[in-house]
PDB file of N, CA and C in Angstrom:
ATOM      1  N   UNK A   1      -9.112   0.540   3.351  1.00  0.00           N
ATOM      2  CA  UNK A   1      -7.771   1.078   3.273  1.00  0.00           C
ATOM      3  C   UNK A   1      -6.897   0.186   2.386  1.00  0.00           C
ATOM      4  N   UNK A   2      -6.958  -0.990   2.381  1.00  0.00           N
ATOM      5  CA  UNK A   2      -6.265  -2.165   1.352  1.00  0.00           C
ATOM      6  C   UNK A   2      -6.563  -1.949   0.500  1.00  0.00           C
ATOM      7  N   UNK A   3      -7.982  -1.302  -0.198  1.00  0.00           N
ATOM      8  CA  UNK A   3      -8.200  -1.075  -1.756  1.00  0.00           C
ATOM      9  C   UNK A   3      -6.937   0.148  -1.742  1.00  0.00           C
ATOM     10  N   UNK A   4      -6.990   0.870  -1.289  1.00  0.00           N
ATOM     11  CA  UNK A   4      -6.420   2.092  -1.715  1.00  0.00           C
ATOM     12  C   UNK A   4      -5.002   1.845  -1.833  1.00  0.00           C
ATOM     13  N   UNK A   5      -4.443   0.984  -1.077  1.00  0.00           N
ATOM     14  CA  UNK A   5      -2.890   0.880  -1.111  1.00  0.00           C
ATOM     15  C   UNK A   5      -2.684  -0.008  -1.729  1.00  0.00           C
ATOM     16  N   UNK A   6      -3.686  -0.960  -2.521  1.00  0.00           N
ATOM     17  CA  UNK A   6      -3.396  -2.569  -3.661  1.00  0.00           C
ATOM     18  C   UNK A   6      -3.423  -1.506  -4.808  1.00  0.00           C
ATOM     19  N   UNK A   7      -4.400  -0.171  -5.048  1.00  0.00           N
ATOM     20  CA  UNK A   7      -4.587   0.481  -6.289  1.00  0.00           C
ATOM     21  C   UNK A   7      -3.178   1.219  -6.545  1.00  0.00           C
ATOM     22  N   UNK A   8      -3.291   2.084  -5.431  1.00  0.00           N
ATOM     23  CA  UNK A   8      -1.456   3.360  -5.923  1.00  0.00           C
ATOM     24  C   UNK A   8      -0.372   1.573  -6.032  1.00  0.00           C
ATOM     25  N   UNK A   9      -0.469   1.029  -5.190  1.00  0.00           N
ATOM     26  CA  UNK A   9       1.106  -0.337  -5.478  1.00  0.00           C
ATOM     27  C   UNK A   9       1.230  -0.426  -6.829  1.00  0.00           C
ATOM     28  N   UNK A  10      -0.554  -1.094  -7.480  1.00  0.00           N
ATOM     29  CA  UNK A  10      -0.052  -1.626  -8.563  1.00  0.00           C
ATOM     30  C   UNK A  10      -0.220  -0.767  -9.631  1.00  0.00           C
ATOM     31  N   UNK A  11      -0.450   0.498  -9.674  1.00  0.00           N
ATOM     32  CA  UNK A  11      -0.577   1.743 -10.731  1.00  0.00           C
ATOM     33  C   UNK A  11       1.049   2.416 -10.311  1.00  0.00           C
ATOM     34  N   UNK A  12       1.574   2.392  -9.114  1.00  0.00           N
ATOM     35  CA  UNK A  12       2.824   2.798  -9.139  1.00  0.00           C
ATOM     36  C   UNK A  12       3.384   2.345  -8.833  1.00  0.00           C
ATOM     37  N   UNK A  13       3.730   2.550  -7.693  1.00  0.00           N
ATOM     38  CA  UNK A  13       4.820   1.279  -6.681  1.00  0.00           C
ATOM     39  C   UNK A  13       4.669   1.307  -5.185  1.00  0.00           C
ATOM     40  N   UNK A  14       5.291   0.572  -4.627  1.00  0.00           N
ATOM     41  CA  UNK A  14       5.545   0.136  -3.525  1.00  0.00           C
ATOM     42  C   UNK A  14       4.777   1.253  -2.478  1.00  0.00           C
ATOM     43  N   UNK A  15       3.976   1.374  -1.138  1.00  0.00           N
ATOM     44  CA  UNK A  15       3.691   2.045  -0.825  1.00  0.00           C
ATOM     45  C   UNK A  15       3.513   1.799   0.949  1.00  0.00           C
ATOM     46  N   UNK A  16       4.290   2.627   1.353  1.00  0.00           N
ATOM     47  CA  UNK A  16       4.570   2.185   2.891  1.00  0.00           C
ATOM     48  C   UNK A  16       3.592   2.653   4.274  1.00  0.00           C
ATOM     49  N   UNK A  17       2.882   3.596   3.351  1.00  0.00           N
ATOM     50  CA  UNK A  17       1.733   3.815   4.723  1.00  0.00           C
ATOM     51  C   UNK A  17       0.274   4.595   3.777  1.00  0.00           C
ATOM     52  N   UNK A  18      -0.812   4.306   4.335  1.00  0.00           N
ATOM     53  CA  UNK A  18      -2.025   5.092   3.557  1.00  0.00           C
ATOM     54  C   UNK A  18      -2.679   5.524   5.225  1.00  0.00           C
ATOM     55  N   UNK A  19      -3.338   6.505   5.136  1.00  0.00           N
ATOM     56  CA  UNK A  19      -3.781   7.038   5.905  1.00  0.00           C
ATOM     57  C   UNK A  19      -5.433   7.576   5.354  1.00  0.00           C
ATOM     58  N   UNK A  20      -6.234   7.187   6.139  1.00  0.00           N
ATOM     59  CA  UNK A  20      -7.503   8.158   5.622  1.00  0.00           C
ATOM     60  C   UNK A  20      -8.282   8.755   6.341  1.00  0.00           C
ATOM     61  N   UNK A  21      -8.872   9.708   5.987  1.00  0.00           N
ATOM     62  CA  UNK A  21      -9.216  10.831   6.754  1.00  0.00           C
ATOM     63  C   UNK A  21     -11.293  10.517   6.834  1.00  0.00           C
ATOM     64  N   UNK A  22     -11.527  10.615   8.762  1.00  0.00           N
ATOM     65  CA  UNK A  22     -12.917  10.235   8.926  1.00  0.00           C
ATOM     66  C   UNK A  22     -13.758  11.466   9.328  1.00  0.00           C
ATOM     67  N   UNK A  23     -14.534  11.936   8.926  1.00  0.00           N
ATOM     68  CA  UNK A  23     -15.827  12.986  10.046  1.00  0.00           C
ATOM     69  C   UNK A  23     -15.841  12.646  11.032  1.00  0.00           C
ATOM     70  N   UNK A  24     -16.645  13.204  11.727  1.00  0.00           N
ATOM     71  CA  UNK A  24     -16.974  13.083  13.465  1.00  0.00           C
ATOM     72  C   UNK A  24     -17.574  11.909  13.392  1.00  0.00           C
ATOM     73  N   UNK A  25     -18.867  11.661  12.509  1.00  0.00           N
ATOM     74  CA  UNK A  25     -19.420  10.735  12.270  1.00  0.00           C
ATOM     75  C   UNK A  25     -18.773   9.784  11.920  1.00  0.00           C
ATOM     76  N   UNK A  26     -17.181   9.380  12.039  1.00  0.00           N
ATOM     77  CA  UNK A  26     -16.744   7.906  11.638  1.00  0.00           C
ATOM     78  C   UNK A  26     -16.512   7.921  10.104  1.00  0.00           C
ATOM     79  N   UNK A  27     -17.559   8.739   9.258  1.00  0.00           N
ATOM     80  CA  UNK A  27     -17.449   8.113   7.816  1.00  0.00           C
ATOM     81  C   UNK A  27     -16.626   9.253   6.807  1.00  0.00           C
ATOM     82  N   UNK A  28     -15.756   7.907   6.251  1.00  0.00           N
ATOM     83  CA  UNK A  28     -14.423   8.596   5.182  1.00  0.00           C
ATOM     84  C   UNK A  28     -14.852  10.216   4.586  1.00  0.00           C
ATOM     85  N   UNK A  29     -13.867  10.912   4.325  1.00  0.00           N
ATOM     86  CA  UNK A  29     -14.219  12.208   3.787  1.00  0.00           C
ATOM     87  C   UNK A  29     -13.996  11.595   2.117  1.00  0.00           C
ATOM     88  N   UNK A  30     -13.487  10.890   1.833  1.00  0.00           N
ATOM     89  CA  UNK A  30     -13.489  10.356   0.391  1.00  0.00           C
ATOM     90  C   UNK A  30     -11.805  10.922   0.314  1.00  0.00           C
ATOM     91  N   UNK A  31     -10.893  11.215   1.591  1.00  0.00           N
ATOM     92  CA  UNK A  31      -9.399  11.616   1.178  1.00  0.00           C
ATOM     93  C   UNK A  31      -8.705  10.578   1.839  1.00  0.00           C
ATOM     94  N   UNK A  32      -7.282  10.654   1.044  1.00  0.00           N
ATOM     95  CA  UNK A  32      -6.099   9.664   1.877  1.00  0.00           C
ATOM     96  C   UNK A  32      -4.953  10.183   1.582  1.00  0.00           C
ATOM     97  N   UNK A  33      -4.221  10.307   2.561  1.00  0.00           N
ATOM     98  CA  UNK A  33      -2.452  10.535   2.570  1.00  0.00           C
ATOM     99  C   UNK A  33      -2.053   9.230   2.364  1.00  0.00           C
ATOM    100  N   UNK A  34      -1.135   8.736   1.117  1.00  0.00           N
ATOM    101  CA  UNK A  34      -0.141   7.938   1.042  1.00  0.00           C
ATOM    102  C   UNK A  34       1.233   8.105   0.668  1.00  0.00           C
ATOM    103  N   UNK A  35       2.099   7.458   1.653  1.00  0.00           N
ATOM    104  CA  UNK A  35       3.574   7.447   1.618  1.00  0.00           C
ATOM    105  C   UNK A  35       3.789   6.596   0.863  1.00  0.00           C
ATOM    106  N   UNK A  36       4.440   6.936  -0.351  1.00  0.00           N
ATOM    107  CA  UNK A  36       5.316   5.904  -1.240  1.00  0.00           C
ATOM    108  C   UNK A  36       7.057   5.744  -0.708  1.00  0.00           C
ATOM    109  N   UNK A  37       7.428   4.269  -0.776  1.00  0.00           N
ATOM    110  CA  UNK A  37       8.231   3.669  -0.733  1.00  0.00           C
ATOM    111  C   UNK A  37       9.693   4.996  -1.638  1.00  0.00           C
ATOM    112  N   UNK A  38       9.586   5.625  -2.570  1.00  0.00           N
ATOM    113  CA  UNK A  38      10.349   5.810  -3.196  1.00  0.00           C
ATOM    114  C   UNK A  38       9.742   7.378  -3.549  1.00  0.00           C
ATOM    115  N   UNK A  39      10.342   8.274  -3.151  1.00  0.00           N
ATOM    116  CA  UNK A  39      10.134   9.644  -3.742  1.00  0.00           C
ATOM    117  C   UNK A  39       9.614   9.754  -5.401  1.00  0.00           C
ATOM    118  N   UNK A  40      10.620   9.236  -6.462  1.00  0.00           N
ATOM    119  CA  UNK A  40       9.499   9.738  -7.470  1.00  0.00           C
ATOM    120  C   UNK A  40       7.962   8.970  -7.673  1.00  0.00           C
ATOM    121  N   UNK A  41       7.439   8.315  -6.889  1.00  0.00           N
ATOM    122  CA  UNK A  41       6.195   7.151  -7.111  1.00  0.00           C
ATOM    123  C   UNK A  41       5.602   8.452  -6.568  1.00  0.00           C
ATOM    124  N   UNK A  42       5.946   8.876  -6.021  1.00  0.00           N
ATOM    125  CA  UNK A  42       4.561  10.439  -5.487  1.00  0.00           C
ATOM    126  C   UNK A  42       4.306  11.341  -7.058  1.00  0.00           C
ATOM    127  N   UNK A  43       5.490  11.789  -7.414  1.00  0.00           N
ATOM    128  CA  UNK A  43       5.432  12.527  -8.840  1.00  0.00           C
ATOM    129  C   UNK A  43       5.032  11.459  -9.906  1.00  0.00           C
ATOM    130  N   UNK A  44       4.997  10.134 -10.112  1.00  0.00           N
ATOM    131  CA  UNK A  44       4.605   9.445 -11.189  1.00  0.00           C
ATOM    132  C   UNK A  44       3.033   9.612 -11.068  1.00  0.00           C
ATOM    133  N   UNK A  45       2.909   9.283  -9.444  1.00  0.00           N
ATOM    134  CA  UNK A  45       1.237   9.257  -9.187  1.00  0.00           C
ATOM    135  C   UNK A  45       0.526  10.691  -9.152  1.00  0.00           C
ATOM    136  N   UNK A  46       1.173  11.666  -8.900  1.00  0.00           N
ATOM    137  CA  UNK A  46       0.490  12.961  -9.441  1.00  0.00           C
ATOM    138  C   UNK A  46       0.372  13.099 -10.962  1.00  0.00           C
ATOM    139  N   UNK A  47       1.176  12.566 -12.193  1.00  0.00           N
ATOM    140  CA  UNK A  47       1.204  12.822 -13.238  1.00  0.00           C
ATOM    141  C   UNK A  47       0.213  12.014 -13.897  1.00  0.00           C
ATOM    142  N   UNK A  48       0.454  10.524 -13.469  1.00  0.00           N
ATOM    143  CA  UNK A  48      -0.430   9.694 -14.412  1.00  0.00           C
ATOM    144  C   UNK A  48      -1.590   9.713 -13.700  1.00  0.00           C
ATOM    145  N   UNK A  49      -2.592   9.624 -12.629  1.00  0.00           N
ATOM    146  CA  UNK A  49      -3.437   9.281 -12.012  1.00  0.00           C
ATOM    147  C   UNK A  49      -4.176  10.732 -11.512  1.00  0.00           C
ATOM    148  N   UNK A  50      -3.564  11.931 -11.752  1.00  0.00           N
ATOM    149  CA  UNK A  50      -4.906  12.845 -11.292  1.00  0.00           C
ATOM    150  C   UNK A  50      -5.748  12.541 -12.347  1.00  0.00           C
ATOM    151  N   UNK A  51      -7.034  13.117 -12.092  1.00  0.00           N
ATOM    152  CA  UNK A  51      -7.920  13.068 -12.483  1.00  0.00           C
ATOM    153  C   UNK A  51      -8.825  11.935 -13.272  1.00  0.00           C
ATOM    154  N   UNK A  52      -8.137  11.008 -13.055  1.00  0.00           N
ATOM    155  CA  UNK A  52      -8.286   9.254 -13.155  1.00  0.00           C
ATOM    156  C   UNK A  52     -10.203   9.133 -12.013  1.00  0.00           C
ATOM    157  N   UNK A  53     -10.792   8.841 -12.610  1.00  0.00           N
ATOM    158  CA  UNK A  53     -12.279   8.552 -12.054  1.00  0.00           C
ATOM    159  C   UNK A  53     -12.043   7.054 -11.393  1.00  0.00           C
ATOM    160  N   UNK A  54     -12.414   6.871 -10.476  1.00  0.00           N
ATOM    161  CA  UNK A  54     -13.109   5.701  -9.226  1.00  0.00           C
ATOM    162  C   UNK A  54     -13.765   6.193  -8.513  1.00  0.00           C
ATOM    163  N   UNK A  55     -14.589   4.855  -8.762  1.00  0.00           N
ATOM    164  CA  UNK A  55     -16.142   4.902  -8.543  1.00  0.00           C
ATOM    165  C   UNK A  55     -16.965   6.163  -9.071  1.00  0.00           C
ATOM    166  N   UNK A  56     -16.444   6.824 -10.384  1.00  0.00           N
ATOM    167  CA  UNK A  56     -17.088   7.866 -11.292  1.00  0.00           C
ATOM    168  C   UNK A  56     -16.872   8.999 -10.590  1.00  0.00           C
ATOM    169  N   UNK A  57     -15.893   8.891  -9.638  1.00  0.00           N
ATOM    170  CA  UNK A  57     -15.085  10.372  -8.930  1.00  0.00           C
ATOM    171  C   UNK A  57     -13.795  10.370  -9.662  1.00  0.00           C
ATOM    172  N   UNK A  58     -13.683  11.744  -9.875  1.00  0.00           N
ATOM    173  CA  UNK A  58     -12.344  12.315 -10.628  1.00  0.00           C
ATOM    174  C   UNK A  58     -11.563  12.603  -9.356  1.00  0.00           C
ATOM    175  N   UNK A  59     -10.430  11.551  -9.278  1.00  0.00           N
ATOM    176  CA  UNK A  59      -9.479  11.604  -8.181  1.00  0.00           C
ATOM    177  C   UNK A  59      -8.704  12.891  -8.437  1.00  0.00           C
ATOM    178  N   UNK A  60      -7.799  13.601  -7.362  1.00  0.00           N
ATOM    179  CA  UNK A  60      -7.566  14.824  -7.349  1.00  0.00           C
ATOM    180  C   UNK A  60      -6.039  14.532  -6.354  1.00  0.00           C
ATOM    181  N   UNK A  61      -4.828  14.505  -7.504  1.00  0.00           N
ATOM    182  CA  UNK A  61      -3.936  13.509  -6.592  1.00  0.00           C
ATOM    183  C   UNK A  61      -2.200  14.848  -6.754  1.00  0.00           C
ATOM    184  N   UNK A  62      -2.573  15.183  -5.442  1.00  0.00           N
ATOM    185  CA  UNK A  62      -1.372  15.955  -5.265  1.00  0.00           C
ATOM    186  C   UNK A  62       0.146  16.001  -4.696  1.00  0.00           C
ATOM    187  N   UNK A  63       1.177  16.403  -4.689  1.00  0.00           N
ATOM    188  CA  UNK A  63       2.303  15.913  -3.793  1.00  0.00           C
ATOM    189  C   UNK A  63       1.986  16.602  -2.671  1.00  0.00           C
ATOM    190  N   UNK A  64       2.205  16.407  -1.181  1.00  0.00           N
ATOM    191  CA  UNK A  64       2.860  17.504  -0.432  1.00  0.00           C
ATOM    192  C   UNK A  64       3.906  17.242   0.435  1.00  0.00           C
ATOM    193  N   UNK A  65       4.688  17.900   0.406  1.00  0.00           N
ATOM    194  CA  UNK A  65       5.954  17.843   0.819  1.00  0.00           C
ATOM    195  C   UNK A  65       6.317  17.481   1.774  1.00  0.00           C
ATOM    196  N   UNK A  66       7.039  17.024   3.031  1.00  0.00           N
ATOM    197  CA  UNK A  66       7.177  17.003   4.332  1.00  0.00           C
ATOM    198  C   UNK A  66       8.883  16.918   4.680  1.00  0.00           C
ATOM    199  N   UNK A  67       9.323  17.828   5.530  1.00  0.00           N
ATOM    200  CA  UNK A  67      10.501  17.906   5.808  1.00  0.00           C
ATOM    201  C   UNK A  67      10.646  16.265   6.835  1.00  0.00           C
ATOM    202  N   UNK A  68      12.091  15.754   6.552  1.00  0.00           N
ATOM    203  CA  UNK A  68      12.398  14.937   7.151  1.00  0.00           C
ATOM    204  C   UNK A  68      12.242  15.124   8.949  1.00  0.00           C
ATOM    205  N   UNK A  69      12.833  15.905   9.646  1.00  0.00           N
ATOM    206  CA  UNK A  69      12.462  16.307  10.685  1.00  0.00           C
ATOM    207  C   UNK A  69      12.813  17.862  10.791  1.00  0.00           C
ATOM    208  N   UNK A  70      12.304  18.537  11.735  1.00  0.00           N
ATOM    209  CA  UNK A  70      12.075  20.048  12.671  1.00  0.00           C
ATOM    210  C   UNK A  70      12.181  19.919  13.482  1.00  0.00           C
ATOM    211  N   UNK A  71      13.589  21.049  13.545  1.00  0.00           N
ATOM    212  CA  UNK A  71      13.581  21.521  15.231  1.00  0.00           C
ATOM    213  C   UNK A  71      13.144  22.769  15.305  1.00  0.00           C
ATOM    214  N   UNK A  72      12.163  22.804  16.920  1.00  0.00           N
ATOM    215  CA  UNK A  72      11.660  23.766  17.257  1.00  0.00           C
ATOM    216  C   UNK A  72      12.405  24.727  18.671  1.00  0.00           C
ATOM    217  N   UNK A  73      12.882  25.734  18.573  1.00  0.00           N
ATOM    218  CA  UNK A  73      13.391  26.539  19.248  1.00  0.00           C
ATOM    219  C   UNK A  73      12.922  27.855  19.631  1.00  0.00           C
ATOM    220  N   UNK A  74      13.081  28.463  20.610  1.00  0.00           N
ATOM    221  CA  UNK A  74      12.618  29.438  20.681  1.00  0.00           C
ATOM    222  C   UNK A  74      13.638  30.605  20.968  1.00  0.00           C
ATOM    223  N   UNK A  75      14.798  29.923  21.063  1.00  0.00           N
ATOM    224  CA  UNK A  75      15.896  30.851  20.856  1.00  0.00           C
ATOM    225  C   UNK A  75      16.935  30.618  19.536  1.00  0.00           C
ATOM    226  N   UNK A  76      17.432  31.783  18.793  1.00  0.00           N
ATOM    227  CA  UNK A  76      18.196  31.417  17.639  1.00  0.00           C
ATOM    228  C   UNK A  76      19.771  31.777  18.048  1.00  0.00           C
TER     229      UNK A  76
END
C-alpha cells in the first residue's frame, strides 16, 4: 500500500488515504481507491497517468465522485 501512495504523492500530490481492494482469497484484485489531499490531484492523475504501465500493466485511472455527506429519509 506505501508503494502506491509514495507513487500518486510523488507523480501528483499529497495523498490522504489509499485503499485496496482483496478476493476472498486475501490477494489484491490489482485495484485501489485513493483520496487526494486536494481535488484537482484526482483530475491531474486521471489526465497524466491513465494508461501509464507498472509492472507492464496499463494503469486505468479514473475520478469518481463522492458527495460530501447524505441524508437518508424516508419522508420528503
Amino acid at each position: 500500500m506505501e508503494f502506491v501512495q509514495d507513487y500518486f504523492s510523488k507523480s501528483v500530490g499529497a495523498v490522504k488515504k489509499v485503499m485496496l481492494t482483496y478476493g476472498p482469497s486475501g490477494r489484491s484484485r490489482g485495484t485501489a481507491t485513493i483520496v487526494f489531499a486536494k481535488p484537482g490531484s484526482a483530475a491531474q492523475a486521471a489526465h497524466e497517468l491513465n494508461g501509464v504501465k507498472v509492472d507492464n500493466r496499463a494503469m486505468k485511472v479514473c475520478i469518481q465522485e463522492c458527495p460530501t455527506f447524505v441524508i437518508l429519509t424516508d419522508q420528503l
